[in-house]
PDB file of N, CA and C in Angstrom:
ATOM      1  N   UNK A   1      66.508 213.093  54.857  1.00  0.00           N
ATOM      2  CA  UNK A   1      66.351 211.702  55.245  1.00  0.00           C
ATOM      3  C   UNK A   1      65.065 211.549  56.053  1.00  0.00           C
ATOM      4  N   UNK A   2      64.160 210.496  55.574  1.00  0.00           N
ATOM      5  CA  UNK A   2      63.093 210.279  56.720  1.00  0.00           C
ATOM      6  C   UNK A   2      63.183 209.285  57.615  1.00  0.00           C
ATOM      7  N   UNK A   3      62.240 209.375  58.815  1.00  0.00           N
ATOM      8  CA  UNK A   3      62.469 208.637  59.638  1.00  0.00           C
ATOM      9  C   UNK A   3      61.960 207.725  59.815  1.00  0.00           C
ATOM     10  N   UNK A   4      62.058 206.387  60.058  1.00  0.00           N
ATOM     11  CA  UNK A   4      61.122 205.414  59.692  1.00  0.00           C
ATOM     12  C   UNK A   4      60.497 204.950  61.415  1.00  0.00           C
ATOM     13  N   UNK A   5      59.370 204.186  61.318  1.00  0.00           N
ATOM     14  CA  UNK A   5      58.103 204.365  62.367  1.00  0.00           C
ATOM     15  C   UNK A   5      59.282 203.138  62.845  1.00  0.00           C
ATOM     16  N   UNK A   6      59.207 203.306  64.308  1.00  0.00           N
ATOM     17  CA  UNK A   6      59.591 202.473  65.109  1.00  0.00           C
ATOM     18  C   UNK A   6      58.623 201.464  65.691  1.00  0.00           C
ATOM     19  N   UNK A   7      58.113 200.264  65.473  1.00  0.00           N
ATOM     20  CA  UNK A   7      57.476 199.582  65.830  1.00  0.00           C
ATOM     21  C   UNK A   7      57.341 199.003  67.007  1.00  0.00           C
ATOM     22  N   UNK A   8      56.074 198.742  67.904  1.00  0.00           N
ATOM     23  CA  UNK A   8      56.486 198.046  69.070  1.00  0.00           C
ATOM     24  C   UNK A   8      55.143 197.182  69.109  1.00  0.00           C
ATOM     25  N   UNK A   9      55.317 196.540  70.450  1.00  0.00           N
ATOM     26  CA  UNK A   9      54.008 195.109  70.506  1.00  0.00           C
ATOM     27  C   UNK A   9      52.723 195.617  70.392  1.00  0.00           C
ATOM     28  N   UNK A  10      52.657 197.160  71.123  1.00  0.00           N
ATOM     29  CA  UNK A  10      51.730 197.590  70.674  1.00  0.00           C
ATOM     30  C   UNK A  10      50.990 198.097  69.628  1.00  0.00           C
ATOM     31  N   UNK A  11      51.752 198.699  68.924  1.00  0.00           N
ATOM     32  CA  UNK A  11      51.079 199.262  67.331  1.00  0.00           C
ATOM     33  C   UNK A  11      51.205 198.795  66.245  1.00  0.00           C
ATOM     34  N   UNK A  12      51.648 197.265  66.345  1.00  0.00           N
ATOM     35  CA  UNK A  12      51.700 196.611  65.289  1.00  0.00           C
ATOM     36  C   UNK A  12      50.361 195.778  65.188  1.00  0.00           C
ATOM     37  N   UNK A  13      49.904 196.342  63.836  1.00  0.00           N
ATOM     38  CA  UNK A  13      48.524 195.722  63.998  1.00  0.00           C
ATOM     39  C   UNK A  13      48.580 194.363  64.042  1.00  0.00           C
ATOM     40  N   UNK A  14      47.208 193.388  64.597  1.00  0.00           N
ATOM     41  CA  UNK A  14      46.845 192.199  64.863  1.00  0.00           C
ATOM     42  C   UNK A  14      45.997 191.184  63.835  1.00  0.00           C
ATOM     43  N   UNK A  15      46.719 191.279  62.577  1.00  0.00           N
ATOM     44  CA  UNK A  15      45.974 191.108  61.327  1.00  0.00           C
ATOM     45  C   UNK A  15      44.972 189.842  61.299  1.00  0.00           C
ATOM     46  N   UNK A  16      46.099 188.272  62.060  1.00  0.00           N
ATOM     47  CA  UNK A  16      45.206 187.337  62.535  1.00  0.00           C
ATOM     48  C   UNK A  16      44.333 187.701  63.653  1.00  0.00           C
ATOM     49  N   UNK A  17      44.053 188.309  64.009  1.00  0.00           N
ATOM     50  CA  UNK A  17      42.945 188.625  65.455  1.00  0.00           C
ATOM     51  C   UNK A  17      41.838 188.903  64.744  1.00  0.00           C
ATOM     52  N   UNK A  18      41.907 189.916  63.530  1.00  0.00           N
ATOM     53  CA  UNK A  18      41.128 190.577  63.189  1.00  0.00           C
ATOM     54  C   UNK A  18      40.681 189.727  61.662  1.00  0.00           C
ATOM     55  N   UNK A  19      41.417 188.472  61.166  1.00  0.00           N
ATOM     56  CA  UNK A  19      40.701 187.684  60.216  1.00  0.00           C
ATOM     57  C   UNK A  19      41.415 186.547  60.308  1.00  0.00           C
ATOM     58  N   UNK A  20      41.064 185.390  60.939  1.00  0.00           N
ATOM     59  CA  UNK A  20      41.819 183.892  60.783  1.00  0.00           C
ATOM     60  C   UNK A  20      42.719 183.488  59.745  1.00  0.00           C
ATOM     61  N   UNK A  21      42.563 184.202  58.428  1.00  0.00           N
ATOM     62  CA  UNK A  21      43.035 183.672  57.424  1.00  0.00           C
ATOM     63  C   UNK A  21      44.573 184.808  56.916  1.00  0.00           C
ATOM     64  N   UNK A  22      44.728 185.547  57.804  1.00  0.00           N
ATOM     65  CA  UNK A  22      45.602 186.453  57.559  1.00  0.00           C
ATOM     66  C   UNK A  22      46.786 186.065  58.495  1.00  0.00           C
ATOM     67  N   UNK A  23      48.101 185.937  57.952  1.00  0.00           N
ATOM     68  CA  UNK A  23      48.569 185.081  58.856  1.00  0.00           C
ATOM     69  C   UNK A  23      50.298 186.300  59.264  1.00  0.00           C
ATOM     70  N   UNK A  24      50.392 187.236  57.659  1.00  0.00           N
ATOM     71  CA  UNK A  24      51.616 188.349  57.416  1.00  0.00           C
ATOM     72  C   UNK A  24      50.888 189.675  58.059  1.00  0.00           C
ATOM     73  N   UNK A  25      51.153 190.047  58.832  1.00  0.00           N
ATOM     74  CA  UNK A  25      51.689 191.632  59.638  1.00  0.00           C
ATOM     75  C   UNK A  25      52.531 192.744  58.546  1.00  0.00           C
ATOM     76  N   UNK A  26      52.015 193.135  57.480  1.00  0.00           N
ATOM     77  CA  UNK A  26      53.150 193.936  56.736  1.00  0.00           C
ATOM     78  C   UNK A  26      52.764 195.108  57.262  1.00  0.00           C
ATOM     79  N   UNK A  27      53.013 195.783  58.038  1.00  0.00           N
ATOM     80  CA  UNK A  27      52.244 197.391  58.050  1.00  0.00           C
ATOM     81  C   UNK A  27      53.393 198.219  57.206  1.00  0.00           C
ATOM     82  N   UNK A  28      54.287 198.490  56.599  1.00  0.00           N
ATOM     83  CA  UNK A  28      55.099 199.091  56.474  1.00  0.00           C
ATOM     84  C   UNK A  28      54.852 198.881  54.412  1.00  0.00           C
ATOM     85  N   UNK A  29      54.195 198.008  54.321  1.00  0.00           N
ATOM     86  CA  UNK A  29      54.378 197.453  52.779  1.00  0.00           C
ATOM     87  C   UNK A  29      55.949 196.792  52.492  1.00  0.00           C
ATOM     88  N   UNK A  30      55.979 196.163  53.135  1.00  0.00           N
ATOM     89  CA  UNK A  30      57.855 196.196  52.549  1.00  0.00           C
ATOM     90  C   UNK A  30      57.589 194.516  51.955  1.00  0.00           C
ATOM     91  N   UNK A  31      56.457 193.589  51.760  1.00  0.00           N
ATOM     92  CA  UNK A  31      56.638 192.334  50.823  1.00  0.00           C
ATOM     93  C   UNK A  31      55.654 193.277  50.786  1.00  0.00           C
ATOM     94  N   UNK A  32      55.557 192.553  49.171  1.00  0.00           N
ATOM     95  CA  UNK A  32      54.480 192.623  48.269  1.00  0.00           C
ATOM     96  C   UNK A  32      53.374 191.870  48.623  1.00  0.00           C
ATOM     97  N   UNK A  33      52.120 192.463  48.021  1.00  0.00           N
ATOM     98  CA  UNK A  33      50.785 191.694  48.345  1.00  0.00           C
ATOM     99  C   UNK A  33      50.449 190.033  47.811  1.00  0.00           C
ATOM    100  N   UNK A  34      51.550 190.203  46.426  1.00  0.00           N
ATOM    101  CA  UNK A  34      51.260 188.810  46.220  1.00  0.00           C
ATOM    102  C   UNK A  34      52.216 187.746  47.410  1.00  0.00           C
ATOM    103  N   UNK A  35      53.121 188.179  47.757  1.00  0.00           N
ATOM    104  CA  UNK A  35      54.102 187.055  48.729  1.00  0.00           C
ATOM    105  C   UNK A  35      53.467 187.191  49.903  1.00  0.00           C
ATOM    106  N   UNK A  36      52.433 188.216  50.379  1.00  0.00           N
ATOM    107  CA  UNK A  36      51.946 188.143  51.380  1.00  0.00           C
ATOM    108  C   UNK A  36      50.649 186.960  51.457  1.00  0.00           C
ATOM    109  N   UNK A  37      50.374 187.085  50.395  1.00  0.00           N
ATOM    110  CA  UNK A  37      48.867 186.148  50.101  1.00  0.00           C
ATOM    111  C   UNK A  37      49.414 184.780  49.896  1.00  0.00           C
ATOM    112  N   UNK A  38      50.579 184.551  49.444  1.00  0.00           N
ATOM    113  CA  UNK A  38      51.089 183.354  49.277  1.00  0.00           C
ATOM    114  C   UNK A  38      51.580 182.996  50.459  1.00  0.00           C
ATOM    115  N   UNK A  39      52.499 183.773  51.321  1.00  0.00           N
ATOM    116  CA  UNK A  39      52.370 183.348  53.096  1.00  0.00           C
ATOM    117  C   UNK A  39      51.434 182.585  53.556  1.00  0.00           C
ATOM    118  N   UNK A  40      50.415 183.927  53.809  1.00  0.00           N
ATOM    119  CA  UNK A  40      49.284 183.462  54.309  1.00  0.00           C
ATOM    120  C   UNK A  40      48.118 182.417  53.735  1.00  0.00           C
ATOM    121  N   UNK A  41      48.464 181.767  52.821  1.00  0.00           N
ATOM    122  CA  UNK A  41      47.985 180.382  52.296  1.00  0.00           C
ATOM    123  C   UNK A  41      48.868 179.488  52.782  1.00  0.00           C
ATOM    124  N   UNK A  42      50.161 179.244  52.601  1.00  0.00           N
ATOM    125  CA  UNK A  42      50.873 178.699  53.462  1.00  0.00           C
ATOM    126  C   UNK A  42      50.859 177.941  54.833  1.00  0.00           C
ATOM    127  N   UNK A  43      51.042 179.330  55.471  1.00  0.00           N
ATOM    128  CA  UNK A  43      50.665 179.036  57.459  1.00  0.00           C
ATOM    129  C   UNK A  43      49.243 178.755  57.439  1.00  0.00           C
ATOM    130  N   UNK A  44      47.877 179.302  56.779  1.00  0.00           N
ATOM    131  CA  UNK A  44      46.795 178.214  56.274  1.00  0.00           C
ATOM    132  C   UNK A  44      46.746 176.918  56.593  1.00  0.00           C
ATOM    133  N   UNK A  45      47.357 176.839  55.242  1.00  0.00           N
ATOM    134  CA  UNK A  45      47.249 174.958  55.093  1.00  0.00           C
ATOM    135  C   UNK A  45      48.446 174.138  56.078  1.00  0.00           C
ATOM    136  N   UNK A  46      49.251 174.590  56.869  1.00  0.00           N
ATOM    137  CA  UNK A  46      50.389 174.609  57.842  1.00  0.00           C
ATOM    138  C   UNK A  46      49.267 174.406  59.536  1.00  0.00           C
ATOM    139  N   UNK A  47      48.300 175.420  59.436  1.00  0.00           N
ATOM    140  CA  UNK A  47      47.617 175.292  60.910  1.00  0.00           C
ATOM    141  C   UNK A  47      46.581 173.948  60.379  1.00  0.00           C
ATOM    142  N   UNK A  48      45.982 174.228  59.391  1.00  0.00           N
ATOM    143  CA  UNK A  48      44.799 173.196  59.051  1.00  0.00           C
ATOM    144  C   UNK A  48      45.609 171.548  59.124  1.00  0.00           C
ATOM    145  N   UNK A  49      46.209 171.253  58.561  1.00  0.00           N
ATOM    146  CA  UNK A  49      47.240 169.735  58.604  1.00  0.00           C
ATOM    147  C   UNK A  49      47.910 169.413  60.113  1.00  0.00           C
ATOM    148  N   UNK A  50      47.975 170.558  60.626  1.00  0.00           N
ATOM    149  CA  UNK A  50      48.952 170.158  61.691  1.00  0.00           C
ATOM    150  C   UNK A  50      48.704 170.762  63.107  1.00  0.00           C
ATOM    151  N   UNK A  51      48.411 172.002  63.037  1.00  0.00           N
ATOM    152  CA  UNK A  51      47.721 172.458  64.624  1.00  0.00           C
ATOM    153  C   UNK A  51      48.329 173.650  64.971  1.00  0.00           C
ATOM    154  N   UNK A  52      49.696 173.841  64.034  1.00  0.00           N
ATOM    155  CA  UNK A  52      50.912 174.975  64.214  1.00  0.00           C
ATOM    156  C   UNK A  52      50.013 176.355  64.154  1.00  0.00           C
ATOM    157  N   UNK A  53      50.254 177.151  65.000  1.00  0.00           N
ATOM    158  CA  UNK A  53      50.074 178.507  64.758  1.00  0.00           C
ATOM    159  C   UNK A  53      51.333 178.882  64.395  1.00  0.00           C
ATOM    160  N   UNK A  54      51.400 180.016  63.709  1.00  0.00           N
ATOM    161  CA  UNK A  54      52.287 181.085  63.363  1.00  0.00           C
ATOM    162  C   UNK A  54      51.929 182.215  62.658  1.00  0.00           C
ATOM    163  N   UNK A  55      52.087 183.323  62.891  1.00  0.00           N
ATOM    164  CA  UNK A  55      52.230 184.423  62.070  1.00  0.00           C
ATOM    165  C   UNK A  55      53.624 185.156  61.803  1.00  0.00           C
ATOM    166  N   UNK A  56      53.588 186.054  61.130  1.00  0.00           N
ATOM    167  CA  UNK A  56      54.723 186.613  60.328  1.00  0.00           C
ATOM    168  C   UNK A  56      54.722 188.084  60.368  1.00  0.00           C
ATOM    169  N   UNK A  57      55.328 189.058  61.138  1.00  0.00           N
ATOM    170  CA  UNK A  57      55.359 190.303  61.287  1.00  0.00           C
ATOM    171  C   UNK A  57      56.644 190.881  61.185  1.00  0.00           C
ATOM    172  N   UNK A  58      56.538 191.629  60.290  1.00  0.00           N
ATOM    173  CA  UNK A  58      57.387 192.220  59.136  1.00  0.00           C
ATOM    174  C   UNK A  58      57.729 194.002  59.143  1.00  0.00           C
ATOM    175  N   UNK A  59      58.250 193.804  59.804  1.00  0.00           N
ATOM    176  CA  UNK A  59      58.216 195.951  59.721  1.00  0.00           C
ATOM    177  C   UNK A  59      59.640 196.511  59.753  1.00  0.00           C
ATOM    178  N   UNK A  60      59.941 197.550  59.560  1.00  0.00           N
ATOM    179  CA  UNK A  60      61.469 198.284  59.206  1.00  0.00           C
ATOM    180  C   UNK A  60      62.368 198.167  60.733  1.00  0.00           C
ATOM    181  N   UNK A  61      61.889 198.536  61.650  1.00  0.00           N
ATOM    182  CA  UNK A  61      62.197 199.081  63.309  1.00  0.00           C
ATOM    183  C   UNK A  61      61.743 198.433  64.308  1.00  0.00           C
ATOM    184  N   UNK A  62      62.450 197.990  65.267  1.00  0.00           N
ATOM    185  CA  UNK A  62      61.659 197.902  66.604  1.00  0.00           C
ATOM    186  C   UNK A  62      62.780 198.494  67.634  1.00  0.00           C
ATOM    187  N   UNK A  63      63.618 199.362  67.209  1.00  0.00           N
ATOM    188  CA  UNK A  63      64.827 200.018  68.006  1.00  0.00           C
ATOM    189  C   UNK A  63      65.591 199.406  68.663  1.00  0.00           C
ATOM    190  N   UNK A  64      65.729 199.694  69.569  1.00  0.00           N
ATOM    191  CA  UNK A  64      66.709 199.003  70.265  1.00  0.00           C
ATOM    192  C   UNK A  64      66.237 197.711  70.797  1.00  0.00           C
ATOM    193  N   UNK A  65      64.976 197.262  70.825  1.00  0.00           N
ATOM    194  CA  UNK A  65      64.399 195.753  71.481  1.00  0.00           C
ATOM    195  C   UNK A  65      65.481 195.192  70.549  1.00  0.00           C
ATOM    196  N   UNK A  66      65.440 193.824  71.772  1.00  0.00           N
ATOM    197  CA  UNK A  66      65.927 192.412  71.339  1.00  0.00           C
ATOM    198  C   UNK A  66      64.943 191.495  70.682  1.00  0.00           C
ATOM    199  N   UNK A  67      65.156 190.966  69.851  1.00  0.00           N
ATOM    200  CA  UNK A  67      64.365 190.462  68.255  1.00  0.00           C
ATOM    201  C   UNK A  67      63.995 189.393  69.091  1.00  0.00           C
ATOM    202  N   UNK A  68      64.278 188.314  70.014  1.00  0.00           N
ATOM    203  CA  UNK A  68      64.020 187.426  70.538  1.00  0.00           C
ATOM    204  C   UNK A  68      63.125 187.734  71.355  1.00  0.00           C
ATOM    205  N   UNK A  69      63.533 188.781  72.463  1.00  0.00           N
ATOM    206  CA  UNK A  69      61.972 188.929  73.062  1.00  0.00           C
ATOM    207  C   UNK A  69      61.242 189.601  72.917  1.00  0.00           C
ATOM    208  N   UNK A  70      61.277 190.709  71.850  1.00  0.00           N
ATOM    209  CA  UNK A  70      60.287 191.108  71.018  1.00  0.00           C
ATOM    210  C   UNK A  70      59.131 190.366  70.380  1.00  0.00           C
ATOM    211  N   UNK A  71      59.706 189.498  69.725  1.00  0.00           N
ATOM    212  CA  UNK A  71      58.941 188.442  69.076  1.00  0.00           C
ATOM    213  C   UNK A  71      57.994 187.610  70.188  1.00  0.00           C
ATOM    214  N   UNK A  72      58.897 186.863  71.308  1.00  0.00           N
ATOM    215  CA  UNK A  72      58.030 186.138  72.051  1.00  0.00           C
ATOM    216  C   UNK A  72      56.866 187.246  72.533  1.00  0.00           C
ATOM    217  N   UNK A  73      57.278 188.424  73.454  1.00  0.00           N
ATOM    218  CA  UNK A  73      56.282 189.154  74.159  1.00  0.00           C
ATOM    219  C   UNK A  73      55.127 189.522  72.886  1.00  0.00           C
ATOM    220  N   UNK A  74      55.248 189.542  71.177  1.00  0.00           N
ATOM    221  CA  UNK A  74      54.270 190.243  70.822  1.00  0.00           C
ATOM    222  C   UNK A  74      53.488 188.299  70.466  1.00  0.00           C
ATOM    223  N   UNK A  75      53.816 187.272  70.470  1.00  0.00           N
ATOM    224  CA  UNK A  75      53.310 186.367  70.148  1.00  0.00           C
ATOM    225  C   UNK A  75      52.141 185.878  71.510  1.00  0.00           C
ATOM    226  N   UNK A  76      52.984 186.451  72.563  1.00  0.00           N
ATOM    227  CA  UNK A  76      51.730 186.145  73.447  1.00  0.00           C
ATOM    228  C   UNK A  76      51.071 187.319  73.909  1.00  0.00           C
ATOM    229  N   UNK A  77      51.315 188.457  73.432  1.00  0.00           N
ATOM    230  CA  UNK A  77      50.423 189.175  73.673  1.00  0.00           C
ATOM    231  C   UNK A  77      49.238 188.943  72.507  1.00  0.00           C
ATOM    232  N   UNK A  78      49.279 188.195  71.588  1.00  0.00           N
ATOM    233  CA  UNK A  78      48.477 188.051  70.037  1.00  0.00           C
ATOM    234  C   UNK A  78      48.091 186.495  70.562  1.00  0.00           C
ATOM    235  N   UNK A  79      48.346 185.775  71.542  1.00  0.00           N
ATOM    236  CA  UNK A  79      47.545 184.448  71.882  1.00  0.00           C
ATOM    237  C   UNK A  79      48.159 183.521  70.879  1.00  0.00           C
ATOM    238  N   UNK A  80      49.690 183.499  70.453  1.00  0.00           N
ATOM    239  CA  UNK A  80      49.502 182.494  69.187  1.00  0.00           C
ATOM    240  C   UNK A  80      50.415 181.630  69.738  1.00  0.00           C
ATOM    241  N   UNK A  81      50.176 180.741  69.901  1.00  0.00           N
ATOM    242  CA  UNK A  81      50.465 179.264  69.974  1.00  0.00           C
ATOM    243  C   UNK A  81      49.483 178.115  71.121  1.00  0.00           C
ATOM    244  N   UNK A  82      49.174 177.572  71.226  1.00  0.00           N
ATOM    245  CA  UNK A  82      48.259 176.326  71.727  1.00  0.00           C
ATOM    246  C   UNK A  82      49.108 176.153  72.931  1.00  0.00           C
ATOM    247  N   UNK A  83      48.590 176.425  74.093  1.00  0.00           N
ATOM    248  CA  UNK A  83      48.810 176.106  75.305  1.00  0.00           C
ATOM    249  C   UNK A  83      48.774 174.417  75.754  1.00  0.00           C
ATOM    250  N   UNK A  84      50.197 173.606  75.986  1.00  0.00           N
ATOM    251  CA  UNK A  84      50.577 172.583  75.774  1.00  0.00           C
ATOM    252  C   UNK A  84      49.376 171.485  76.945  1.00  0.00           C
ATOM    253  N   UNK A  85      48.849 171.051  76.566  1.00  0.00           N
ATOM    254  CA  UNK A  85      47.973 169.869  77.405  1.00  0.00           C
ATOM    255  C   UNK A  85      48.621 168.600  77.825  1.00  0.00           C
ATOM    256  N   UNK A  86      48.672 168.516  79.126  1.00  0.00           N
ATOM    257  CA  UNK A  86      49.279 167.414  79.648  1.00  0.00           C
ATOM    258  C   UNK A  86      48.644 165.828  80.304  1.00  0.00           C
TER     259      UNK A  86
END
């Protein structure tokens, strides 16, 4: 049996950081390249119409973390969402 990579905020690469138009995190391959490209056209035309950030990070493991604040801590450690103006 192998063991599969346990993911955390840190080593999950930063695909939007590193190209605006990349919006899916697959490091693991687990969607395919075409549903990934179709995502990321998606959240595209989703930020361009409307202002929404989002990305999509996708991997086998994150162990024992809680999916809720997993998610928030790696979304602001990645800067994604628009800091609300009052």
């Amino acid at each position: 049996m192998q063991s599969q990579e346990i993911y955390t905020t840190k080593n999950i690469p930063k695909v939007h950081l590193q190209d605006k138009t990349r919006y899916v995190c697959n490091p693991a391959g687990i969607l395919s390249v075409s549903a990934c490209g179709e995502i990321d056209r998606m959240l595209y035309a989703l930020e361009q119409q409307t202002g929404i950030e989002t990305v999509v990070a996708v991997v086998p493991s994150i162990g024992n973390e809680d999916c809720f604040e997993f998610s928030h801590q790696l979304l602001n450690e990645w800067g994604v969402g628009k800091k609300r103006q009052e």
